[in-house]
C-alpha atoms as a PDB file:
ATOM      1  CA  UNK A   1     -76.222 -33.255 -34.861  1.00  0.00           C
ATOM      2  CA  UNK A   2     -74.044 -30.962 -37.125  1.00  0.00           C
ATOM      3  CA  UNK A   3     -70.458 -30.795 -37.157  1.00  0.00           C
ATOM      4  CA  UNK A   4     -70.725 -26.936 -35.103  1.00  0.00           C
ATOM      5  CA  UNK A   5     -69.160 -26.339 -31.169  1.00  0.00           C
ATOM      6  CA  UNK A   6     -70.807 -23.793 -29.041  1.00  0.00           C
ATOM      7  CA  UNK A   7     -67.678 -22.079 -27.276  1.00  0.00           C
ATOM      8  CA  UNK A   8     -69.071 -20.274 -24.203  1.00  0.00           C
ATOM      9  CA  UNK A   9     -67.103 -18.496 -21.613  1.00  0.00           C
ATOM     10  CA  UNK A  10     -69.077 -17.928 -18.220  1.00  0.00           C
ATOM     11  CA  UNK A  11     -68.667 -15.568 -15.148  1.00  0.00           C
ATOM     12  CA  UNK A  12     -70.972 -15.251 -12.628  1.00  0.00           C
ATOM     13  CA  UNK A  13     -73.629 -15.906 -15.675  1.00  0.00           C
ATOM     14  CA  UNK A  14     -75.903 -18.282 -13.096  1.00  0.00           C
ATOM     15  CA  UNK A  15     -79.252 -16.508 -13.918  1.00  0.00           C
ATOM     16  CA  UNK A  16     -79.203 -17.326 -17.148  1.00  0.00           C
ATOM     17  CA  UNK A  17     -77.906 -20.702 -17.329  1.00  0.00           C
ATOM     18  CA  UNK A  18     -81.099 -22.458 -17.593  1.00  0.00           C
ATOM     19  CA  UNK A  19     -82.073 -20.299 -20.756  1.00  0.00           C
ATOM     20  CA  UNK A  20     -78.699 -21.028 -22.108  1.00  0.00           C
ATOM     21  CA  UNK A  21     -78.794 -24.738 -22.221  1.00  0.00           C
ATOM     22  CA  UNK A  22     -82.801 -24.596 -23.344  1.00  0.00           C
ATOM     23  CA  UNK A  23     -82.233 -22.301 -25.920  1.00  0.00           C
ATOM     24  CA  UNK A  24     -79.270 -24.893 -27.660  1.00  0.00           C
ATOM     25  CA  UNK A  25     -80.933 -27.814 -26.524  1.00  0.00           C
ATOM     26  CA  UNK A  26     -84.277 -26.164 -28.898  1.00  0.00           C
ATOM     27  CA  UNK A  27     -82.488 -25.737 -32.167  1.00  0.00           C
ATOM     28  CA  UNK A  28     -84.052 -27.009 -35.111  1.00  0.00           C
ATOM     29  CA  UNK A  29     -80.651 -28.981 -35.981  1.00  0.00           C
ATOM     30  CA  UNK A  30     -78.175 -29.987 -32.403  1.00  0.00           C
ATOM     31  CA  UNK A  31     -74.571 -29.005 -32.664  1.00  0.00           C
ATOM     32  CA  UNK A  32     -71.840 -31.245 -32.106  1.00  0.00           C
ATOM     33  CA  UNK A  33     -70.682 -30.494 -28.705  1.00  0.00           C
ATOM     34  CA  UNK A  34     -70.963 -27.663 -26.114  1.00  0.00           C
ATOM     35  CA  UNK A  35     -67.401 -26.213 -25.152  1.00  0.00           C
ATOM     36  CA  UNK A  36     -68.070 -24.221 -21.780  1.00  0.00           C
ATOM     37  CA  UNK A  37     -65.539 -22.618 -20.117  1.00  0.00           C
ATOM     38  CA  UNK A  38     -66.465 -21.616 -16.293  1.00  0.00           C
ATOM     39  CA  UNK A  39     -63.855 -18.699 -15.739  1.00  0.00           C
ATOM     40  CA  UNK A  40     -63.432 -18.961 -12.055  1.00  0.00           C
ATOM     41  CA  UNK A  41     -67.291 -17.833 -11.164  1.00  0.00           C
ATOM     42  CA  UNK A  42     -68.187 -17.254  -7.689  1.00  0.00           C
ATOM     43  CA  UNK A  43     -71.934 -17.343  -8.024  1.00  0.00           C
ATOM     44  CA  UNK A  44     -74.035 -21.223  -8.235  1.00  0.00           C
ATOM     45  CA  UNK A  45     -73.051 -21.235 -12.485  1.00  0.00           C
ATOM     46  CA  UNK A  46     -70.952 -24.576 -11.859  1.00  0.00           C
ATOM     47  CA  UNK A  47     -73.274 -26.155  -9.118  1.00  0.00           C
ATOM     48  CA  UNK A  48     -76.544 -25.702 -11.117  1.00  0.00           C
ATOM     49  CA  UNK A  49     -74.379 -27.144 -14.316  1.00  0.00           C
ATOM     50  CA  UNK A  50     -73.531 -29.991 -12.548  1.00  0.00           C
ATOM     51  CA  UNK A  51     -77.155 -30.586 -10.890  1.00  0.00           C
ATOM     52  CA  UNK A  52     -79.089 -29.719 -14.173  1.00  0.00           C
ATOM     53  CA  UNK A  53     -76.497 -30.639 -16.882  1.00  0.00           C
ATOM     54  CA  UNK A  54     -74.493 -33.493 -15.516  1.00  0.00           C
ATOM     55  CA  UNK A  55     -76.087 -36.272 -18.082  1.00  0.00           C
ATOM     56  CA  UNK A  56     -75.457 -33.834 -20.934  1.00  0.00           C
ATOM     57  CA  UNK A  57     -73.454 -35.542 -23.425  1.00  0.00           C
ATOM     58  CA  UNK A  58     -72.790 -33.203 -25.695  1.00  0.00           C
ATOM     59  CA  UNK A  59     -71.156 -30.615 -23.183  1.00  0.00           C
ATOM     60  CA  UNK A  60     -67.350 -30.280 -22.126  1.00  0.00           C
ATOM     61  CA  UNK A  61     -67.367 -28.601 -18.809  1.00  0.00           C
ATOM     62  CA  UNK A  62     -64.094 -26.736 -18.454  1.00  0.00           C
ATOM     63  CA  UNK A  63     -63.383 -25.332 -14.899  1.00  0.00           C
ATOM     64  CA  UNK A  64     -60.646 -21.974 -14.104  1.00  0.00           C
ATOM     65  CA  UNK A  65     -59.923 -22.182 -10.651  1.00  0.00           C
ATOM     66  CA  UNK A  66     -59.432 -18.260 -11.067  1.00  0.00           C
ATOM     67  CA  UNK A  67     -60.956 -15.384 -13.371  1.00  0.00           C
ATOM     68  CA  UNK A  68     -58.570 -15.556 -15.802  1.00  0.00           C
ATOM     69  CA  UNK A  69     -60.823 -12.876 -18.090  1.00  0.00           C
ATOM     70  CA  UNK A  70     -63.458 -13.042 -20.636  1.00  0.00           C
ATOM     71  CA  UNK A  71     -60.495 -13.086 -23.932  1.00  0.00           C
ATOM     72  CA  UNK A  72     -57.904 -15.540 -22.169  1.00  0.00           C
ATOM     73  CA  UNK A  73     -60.663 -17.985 -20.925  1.00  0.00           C
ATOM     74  CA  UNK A  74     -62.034 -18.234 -24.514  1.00  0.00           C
ATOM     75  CA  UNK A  75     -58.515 -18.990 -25.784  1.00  0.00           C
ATOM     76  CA  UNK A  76     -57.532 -21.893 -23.218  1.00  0.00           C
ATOM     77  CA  UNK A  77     -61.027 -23.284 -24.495  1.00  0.00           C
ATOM     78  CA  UNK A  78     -60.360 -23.442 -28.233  1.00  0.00           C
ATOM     79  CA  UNK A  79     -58.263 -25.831 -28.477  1.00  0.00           C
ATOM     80  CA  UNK A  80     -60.807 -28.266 -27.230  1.00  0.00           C
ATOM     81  CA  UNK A  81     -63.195 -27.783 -29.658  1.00  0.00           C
ATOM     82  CA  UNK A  82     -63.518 -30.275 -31.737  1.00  0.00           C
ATOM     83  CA  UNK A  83     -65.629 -29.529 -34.843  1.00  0.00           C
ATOM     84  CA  UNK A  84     -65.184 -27.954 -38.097  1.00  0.00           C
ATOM     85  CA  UNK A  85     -67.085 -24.860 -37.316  1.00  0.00           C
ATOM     86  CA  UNK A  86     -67.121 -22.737 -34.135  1.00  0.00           C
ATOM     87  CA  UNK A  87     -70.463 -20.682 -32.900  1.00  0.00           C
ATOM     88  CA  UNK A  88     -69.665 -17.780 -30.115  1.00  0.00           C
ATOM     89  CA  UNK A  89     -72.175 -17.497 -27.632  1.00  0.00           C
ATOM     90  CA  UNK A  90     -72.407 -15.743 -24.601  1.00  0.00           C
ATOM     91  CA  UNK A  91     -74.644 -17.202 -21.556  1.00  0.00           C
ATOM     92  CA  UNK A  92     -76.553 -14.208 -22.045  1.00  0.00           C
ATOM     93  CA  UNK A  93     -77.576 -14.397 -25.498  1.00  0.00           C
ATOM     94  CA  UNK A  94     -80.322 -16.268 -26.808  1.00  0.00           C
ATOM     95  CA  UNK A  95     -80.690 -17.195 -30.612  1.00  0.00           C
ATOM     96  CA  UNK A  96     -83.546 -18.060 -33.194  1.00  0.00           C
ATOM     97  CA  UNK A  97     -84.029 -21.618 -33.105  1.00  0.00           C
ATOM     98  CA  UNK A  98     -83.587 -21.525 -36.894  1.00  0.00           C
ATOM     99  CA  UNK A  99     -79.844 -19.735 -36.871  1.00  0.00           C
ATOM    100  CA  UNK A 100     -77.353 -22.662 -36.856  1.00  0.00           C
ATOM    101  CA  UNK A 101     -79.486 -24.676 -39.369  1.00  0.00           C
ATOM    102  CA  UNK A 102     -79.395 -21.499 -41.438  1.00  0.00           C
ATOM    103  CA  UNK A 103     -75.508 -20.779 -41.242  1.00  0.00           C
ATOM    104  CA  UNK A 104     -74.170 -24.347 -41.110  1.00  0.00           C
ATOM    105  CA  UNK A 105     -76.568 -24.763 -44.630  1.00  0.00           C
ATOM    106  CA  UNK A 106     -74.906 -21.690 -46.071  1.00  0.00           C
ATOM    107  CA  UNK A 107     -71.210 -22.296 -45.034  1.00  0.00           C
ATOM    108  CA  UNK A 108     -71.707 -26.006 -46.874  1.00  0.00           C
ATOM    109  CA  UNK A 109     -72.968 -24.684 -49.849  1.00  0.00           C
ATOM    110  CA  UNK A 110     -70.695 -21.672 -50.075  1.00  0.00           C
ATOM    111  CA  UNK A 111     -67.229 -22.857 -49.218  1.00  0.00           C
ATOM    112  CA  UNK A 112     -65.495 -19.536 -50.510  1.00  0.00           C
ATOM    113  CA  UNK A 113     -67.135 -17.957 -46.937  1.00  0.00           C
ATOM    114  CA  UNK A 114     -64.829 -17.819 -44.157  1.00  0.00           C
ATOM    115  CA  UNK A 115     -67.700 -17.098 -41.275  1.00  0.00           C
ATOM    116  CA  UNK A 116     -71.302 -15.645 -41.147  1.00  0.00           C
ATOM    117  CA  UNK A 117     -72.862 -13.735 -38.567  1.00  0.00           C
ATOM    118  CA  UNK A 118     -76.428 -12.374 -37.922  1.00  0.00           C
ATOM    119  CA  UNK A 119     -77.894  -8.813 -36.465  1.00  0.00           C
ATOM    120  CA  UNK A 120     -78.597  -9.410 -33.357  1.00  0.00           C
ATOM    121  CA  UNK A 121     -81.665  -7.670 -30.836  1.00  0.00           C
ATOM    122  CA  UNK A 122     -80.378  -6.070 -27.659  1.00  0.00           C
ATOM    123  CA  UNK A 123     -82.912  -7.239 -25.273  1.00  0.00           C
ATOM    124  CA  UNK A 124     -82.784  -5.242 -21.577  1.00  0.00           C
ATOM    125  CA  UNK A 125     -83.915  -7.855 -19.394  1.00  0.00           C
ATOM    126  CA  UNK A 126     -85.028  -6.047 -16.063  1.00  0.00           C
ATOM    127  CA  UNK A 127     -86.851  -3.823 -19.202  1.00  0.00           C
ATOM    128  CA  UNK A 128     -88.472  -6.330 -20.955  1.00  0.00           C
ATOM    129  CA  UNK A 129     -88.096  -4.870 -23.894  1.00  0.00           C
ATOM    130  CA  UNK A 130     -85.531  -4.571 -27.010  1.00  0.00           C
ATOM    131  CA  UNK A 131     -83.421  -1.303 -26.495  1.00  0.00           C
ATOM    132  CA  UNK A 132     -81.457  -1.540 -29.607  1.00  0.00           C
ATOM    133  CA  UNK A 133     -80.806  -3.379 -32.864  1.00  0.00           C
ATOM    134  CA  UNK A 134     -77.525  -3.472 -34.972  1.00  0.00           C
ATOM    135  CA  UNK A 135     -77.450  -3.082 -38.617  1.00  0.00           C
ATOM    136  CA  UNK A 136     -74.556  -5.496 -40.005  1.00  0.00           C
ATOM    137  CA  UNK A 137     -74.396  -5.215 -43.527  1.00  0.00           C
ATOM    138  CA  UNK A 138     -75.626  -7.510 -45.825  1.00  0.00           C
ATOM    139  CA  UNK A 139     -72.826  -7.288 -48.410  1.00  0.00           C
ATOM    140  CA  UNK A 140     -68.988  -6.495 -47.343  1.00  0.00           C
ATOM    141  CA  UNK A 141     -69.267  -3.155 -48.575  1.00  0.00           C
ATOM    142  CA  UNK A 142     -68.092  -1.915 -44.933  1.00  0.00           C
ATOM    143  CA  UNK A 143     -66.101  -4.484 -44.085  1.00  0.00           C
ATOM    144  CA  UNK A 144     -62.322  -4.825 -44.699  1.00  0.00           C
ATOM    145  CA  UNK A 145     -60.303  -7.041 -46.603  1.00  0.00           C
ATOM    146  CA  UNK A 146     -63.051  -9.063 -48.021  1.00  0.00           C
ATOM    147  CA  UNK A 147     -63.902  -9.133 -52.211  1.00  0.00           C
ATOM    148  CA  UNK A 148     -66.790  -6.804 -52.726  1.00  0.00           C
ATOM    149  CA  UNK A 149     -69.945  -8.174 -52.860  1.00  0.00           C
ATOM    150  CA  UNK A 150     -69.256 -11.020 -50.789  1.00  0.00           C
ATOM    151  CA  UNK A 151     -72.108 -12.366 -49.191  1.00  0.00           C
ATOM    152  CA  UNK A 152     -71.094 -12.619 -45.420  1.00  0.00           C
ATOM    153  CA  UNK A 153     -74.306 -12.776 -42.738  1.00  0.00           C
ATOM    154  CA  UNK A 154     -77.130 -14.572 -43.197  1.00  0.00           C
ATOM    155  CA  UNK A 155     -80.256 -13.549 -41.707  1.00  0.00           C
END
């Protein structure tokens, strides 16, 4: 395990749950805990958590009674994480098995970084098929407030 939380905010995400949880549980290094934040979903999310996920040790199961939004849910959350670094993922998203090794390695080495971040695939589901991929600079040349040529995403 490293010393990284997965903050998560869910509504109505049920359908992709099971990827979710697989695609974490699949890393090549396990982060320290799982902070997920159920923002009042109507669908079977908390159910199939509970029946699938129960025994999951690393995961702290946070439960809105109401949708409470996507920003305000995410905020309640924080303050239970509980590791030095924080990794923001949507139920949605799946990541390279390969990308929290890769980032955690690089923020220890490189303790002037404040955060890293990757380009990401937008994959269209019902599609099957990637319908568009970002471009986030390599350097900070485009981003604000940073030195130049500071090294901020790691792909």
């Amino acid at each position: 395990m490293v010393e990284v939380s997965v903050l998560s905010a869910n509504y109505n995400n049920g359908e992709f749950l099971e990827d979710y949880f697989e695609n974490i549980l699949n890393y090549t290094v396990i982060p320290k805990e799982i902070v997920f934040i159920d923002d009042g979903s109507t669908d079977s999310s908390l159910d199939f958590i509970k029946s699938k996920y129960k025994d999951l040790d690393l995961l702290k199961l946070i439960k809105l009674h109401e949708n409470i939004g996507f920003a305000n849910a995410l905020n309640k959350s924080i303050d239970q994480v509980t590791s030095k670094y924080i990794m923001r993922l949507d139920p949605d998203d799946f990541i390279a098995e390969k990308k929290v090794e890769m980032q955690y390695n690089y923020l220890l080495k490189n303790t002037n970084i404040g955060f890293a971040g990757t380009n990401v695939l937008y994959y269209h589901h019902q599609k099957k098929k990637v319908i568009w991929r970002s471009n986030v600079p390599l350097f900070n040349e485009r981003v604000d407030g940073l030195p130049v040529n500071t090294k901020i995403v790691v792909e």
